[in-house]
N, C-alpha and C. Protein backbone atom coordinates (compact mmCIF):
# COMPACT_ATOMS: atom_id res chain seq x y z
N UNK A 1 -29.55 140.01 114.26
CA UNK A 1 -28.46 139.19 114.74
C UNK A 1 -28.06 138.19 113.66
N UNK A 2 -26.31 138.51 113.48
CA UNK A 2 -26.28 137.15 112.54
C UNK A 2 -26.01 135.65 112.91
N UNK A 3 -27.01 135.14 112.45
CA UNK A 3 -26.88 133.57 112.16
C UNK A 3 -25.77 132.54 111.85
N UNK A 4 -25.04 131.53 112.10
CA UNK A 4 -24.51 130.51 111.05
C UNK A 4 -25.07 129.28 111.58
N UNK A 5 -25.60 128.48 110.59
CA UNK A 5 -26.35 127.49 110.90
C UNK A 5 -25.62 126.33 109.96
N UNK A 6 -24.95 125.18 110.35
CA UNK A 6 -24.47 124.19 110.15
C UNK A 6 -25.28 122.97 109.46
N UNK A 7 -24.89 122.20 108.75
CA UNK A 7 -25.65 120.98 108.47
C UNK A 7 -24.66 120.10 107.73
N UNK A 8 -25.32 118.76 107.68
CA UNK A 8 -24.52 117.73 107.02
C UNK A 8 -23.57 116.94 107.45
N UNK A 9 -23.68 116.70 109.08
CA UNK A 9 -22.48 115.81 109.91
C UNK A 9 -23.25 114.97 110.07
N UNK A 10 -22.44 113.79 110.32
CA UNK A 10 -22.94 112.31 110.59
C UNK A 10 -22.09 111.45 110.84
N UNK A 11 -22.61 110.20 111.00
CA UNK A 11 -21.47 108.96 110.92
C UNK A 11 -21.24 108.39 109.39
N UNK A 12 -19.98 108.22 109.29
CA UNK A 12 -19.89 107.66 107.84
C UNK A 12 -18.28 106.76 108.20
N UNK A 13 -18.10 105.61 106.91
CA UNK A 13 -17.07 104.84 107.54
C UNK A 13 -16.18 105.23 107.11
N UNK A 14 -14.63 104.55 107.17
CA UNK A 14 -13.65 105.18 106.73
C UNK A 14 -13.61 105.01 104.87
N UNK A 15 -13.15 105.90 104.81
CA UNK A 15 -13.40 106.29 103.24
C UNK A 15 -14.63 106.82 102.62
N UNK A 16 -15.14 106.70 103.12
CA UNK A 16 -16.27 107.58 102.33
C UNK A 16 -16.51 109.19 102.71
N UNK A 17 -17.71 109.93 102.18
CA UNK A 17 -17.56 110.86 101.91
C UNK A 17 -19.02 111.77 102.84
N UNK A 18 -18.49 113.22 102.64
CA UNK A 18 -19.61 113.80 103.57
C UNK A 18 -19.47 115.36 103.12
N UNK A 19 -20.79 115.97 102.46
CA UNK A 19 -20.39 117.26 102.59
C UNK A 19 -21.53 117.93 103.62
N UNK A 20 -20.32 119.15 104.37
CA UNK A 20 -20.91 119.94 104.87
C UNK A 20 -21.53 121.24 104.40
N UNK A 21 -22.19 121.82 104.76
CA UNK A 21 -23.21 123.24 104.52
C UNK A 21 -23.27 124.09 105.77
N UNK A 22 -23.06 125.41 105.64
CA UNK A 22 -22.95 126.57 106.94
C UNK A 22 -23.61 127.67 105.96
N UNK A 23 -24.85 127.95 106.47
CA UNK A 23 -25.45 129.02 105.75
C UNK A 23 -25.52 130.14 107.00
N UNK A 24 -25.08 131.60 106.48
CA UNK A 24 -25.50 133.00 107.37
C UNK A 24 -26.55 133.51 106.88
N UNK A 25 -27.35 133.54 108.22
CA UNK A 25 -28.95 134.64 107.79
C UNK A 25 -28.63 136.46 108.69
N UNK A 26 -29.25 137.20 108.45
CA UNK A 26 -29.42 138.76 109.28
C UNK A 26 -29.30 139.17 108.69
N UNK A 27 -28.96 140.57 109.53
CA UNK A 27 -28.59 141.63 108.78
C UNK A 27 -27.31 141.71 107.83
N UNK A 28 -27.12 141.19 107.21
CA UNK A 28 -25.40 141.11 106.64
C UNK A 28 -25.18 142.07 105.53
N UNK A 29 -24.32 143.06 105.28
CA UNK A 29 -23.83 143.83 104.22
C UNK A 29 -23.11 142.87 103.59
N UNK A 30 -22.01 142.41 103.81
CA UNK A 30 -21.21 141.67 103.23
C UNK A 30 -20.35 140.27 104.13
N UNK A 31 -19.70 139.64 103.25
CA UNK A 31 -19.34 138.54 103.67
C UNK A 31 -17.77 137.95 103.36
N UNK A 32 -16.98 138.45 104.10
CA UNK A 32 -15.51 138.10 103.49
C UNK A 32 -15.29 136.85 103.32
N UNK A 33 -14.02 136.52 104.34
CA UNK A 33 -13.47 135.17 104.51
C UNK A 33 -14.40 134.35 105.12
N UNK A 34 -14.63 132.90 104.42
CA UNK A 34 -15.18 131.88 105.23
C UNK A 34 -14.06 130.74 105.76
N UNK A 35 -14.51 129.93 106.55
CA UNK A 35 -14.00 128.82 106.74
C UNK A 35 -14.56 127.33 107.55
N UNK A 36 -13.81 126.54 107.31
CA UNK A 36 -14.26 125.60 108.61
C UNK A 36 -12.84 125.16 110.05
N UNK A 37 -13.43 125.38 110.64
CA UNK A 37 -12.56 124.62 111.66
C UNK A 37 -13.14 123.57 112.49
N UNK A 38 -12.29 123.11 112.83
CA UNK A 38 -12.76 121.46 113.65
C UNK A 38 -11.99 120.97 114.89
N UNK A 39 -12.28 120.51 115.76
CA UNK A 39 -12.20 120.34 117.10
C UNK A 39 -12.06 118.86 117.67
N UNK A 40 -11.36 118.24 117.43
CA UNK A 40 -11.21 116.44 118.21
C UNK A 40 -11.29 116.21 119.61
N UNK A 41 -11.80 115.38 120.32
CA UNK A 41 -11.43 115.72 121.31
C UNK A 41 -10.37 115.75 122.01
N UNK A 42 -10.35 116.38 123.23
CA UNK A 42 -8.96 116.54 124.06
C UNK A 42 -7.66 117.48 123.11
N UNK A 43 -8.63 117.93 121.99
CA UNK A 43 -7.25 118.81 121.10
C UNK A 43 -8.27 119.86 121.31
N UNK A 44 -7.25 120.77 120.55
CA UNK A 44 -7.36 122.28 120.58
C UNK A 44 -8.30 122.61 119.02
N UNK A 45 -9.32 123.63 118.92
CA UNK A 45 -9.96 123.84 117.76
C UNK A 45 -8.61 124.26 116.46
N UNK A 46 -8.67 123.96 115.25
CA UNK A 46 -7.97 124.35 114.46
C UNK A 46 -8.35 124.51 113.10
N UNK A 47 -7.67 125.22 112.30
CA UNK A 47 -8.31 125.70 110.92
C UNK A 47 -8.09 124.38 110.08
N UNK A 48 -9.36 123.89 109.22
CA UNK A 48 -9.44 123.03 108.39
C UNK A 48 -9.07 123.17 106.90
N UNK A 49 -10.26 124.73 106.89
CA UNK A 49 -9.85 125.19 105.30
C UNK A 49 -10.27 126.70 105.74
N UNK A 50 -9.98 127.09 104.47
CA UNK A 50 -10.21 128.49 104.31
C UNK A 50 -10.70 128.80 102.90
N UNK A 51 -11.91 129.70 102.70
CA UNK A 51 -11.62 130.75 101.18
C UNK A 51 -11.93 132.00 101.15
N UNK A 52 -11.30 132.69 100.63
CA UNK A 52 -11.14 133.98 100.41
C UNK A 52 -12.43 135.05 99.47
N UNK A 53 -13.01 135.63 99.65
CA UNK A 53 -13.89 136.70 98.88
C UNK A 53 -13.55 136.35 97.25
N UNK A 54 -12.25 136.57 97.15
CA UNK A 54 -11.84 136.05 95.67
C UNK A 54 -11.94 134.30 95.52
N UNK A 55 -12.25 133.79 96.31
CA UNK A 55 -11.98 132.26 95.86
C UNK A 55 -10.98 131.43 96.10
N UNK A 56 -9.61 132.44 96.74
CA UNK A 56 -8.53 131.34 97.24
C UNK A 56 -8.66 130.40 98.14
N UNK A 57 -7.74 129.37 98.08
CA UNK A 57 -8.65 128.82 99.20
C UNK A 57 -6.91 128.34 100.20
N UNK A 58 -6.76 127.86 101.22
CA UNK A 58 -5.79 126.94 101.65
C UNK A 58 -6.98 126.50 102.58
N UNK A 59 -5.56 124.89 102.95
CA UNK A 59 -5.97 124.03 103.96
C UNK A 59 -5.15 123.40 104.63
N UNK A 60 -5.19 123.02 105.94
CA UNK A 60 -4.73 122.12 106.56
C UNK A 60 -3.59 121.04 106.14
N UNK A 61 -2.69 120.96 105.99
CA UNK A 61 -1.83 120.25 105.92
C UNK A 61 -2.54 118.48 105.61
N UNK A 62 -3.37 118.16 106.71
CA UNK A 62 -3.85 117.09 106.77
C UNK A 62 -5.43 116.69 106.02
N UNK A 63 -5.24 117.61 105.55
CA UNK A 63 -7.07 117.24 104.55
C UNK A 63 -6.33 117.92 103.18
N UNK A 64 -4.98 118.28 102.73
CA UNK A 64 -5.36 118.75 101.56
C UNK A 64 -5.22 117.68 100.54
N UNK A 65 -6.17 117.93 99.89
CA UNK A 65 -6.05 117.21 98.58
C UNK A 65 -7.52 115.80 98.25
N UNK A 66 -8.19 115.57 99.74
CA UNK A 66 -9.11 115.11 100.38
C UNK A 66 -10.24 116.10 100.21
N UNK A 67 -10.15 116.88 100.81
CA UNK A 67 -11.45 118.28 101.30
C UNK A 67 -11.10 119.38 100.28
N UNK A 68 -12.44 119.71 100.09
CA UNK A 68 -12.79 120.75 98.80
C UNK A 68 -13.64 121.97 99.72
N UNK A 69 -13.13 122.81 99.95
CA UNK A 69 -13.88 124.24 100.27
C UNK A 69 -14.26 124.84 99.22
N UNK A 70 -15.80 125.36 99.27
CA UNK A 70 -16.17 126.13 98.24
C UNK A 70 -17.64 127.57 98.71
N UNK A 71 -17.82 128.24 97.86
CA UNK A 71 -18.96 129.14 98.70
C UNK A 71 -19.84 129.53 97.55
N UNK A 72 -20.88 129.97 97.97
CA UNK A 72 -21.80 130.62 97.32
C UNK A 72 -21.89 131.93 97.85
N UNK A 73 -21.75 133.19 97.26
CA UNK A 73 -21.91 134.47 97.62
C UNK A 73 -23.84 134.80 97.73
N UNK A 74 -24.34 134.71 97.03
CA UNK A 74 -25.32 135.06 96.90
C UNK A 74 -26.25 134.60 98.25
N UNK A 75 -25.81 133.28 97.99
CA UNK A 75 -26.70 132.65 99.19
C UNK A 75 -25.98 132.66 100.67
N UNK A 76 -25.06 133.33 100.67
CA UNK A 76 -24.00 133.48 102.16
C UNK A 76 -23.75 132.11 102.45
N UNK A 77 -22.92 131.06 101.66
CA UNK A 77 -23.26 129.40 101.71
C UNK A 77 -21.63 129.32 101.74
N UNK A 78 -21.30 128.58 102.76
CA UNK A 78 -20.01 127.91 102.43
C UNK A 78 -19.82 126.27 102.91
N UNK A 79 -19.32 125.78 102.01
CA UNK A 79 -19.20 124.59 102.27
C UNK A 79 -18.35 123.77 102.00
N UNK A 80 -18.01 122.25 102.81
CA UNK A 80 -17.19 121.68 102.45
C UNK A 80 -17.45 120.15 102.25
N UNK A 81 -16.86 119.59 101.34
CA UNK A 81 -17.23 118.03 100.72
C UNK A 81 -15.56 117.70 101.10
N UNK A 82 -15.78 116.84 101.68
CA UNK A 82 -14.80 115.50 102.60
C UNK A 82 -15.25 114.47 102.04
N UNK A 83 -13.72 114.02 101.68
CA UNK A 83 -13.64 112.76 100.74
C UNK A 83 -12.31 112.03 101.22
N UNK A 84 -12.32 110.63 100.99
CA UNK A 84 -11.94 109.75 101.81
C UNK A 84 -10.85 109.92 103.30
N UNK A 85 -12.25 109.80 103.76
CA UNK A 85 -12.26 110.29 105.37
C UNK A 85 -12.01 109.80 106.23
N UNK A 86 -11.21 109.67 107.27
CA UNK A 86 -10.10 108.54 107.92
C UNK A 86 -10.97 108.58 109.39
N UNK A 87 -10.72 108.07 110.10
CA UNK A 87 -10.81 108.26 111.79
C UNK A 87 -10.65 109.94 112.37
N UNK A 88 -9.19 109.61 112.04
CA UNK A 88 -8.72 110.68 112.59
C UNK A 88 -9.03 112.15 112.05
N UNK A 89 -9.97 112.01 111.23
CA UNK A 89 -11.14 113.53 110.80
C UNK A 89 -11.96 113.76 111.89
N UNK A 90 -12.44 112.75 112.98
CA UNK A 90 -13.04 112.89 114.11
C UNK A 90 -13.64 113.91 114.00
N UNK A 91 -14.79 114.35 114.43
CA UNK A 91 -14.26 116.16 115.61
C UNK A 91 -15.49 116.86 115.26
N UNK A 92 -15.94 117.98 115.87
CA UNK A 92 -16.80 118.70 115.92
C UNK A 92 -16.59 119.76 114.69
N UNK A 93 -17.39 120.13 113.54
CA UNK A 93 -16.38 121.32 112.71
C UNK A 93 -17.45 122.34 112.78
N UNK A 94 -16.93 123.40 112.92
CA UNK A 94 -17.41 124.77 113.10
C UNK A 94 -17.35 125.50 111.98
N UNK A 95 -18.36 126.50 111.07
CA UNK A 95 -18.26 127.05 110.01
C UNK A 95 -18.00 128.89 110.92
N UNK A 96 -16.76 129.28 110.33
CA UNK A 96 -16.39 130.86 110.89
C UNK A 96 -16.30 131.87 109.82
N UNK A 97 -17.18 132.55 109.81
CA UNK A 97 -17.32 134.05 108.45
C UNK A 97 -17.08 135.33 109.16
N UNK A 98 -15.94 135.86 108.80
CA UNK A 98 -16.23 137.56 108.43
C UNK A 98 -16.74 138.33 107.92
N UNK A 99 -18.23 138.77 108.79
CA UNK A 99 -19.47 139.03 108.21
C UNK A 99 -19.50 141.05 108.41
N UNK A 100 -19.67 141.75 107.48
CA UNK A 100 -19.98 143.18 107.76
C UNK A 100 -21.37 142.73 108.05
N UNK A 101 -21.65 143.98 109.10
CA UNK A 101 -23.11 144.09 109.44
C UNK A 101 -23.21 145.59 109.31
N UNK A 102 -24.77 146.27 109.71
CA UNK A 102 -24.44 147.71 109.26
C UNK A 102 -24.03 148.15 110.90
N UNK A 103 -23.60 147.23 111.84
CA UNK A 103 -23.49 147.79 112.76
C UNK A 103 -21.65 147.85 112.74
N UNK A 104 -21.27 147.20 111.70
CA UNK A 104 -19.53 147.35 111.58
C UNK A 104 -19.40 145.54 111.44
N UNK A 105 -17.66 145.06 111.25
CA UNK A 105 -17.66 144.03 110.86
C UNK A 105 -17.50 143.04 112.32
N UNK A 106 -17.85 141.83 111.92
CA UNK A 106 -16.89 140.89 113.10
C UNK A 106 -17.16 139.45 112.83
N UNK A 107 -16.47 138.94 113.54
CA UNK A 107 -16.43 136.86 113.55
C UNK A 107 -17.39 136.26 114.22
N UNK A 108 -17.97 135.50 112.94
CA UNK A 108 -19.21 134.39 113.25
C UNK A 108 -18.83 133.41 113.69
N UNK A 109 -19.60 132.57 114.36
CA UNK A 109 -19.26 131.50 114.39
C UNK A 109 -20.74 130.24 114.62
N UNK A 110 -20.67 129.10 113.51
CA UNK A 110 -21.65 128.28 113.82
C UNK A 110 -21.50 127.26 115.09
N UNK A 111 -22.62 126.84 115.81
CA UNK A 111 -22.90 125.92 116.75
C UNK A 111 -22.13 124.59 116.34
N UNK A 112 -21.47 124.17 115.39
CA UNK A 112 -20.75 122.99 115.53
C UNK A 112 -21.54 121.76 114.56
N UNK A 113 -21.08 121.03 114.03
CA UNK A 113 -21.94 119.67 113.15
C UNK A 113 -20.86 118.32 113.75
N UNK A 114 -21.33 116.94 114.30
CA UNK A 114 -20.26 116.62 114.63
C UNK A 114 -20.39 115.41 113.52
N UNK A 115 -18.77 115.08 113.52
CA UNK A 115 -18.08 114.06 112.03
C UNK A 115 -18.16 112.98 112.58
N UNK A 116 -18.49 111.91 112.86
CA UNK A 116 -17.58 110.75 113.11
C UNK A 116 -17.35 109.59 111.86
N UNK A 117 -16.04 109.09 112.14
CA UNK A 117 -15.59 108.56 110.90
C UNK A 117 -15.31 107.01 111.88
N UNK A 118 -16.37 106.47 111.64
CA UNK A 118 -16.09 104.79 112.37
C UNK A 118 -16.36 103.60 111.37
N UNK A 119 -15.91 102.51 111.21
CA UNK A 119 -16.37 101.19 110.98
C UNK A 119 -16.91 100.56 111.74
């Protein structure tokens, strides 16, 4: 069964910084698209960032240029470093991979790390 296991949420104040970590364990052949998405409350889950097998990456309208998505292939590692980080980053963020297994492909999803951004 595959794994995604989250780490690196906390409280931190406004402006400062936080990176996250979503590592996949199992059976995995391969590992496409990663991403993070994140969840505020009373809103709807939505895509934060994205990167691509090749390394592309997009993001969110509202974190770009702030948040850095990046991955490690080897280690099935994707992660993201959040930098000056407002309130309104709030939210629960979820790490989601398109993982082949040898049983065929499909969408992971981690248990959640939650952000809060308070003074």
């Amino acid at each position: 069964q595959v794994q995604l296991v989250e780490s690196g949420g906390g409280l931190v104040q406004p402006g400062g910084s936080l990176r996250l970590s979503c590592v996949a364990s199992g059976p995995i052949a391969r590992v496409y698209d990663m991403a993070w998405y994140r969840q505020a409350p009373g809103k709807q889950r939505e895509l934060a960032a994205r990167i691509t097998t090749g390394g592309n990456t997009n993001y969110a309208d509202s974190v770009k240029g702030r948040f850095t998505i990046s991955r490690d292939n080897v280690k099935n590692t994707v992660y993201l470093q959040m930098n000056s980080l407002k309130p309104e980053d709030t939210a629960v963020y979820y790490c989601n991979m398109d993982v082949s297994t040898f049983g065929g492909p499909s969408q992971y999803w981690g248990q959640g790390t939650q952000v809060t951004v308070s003074s």
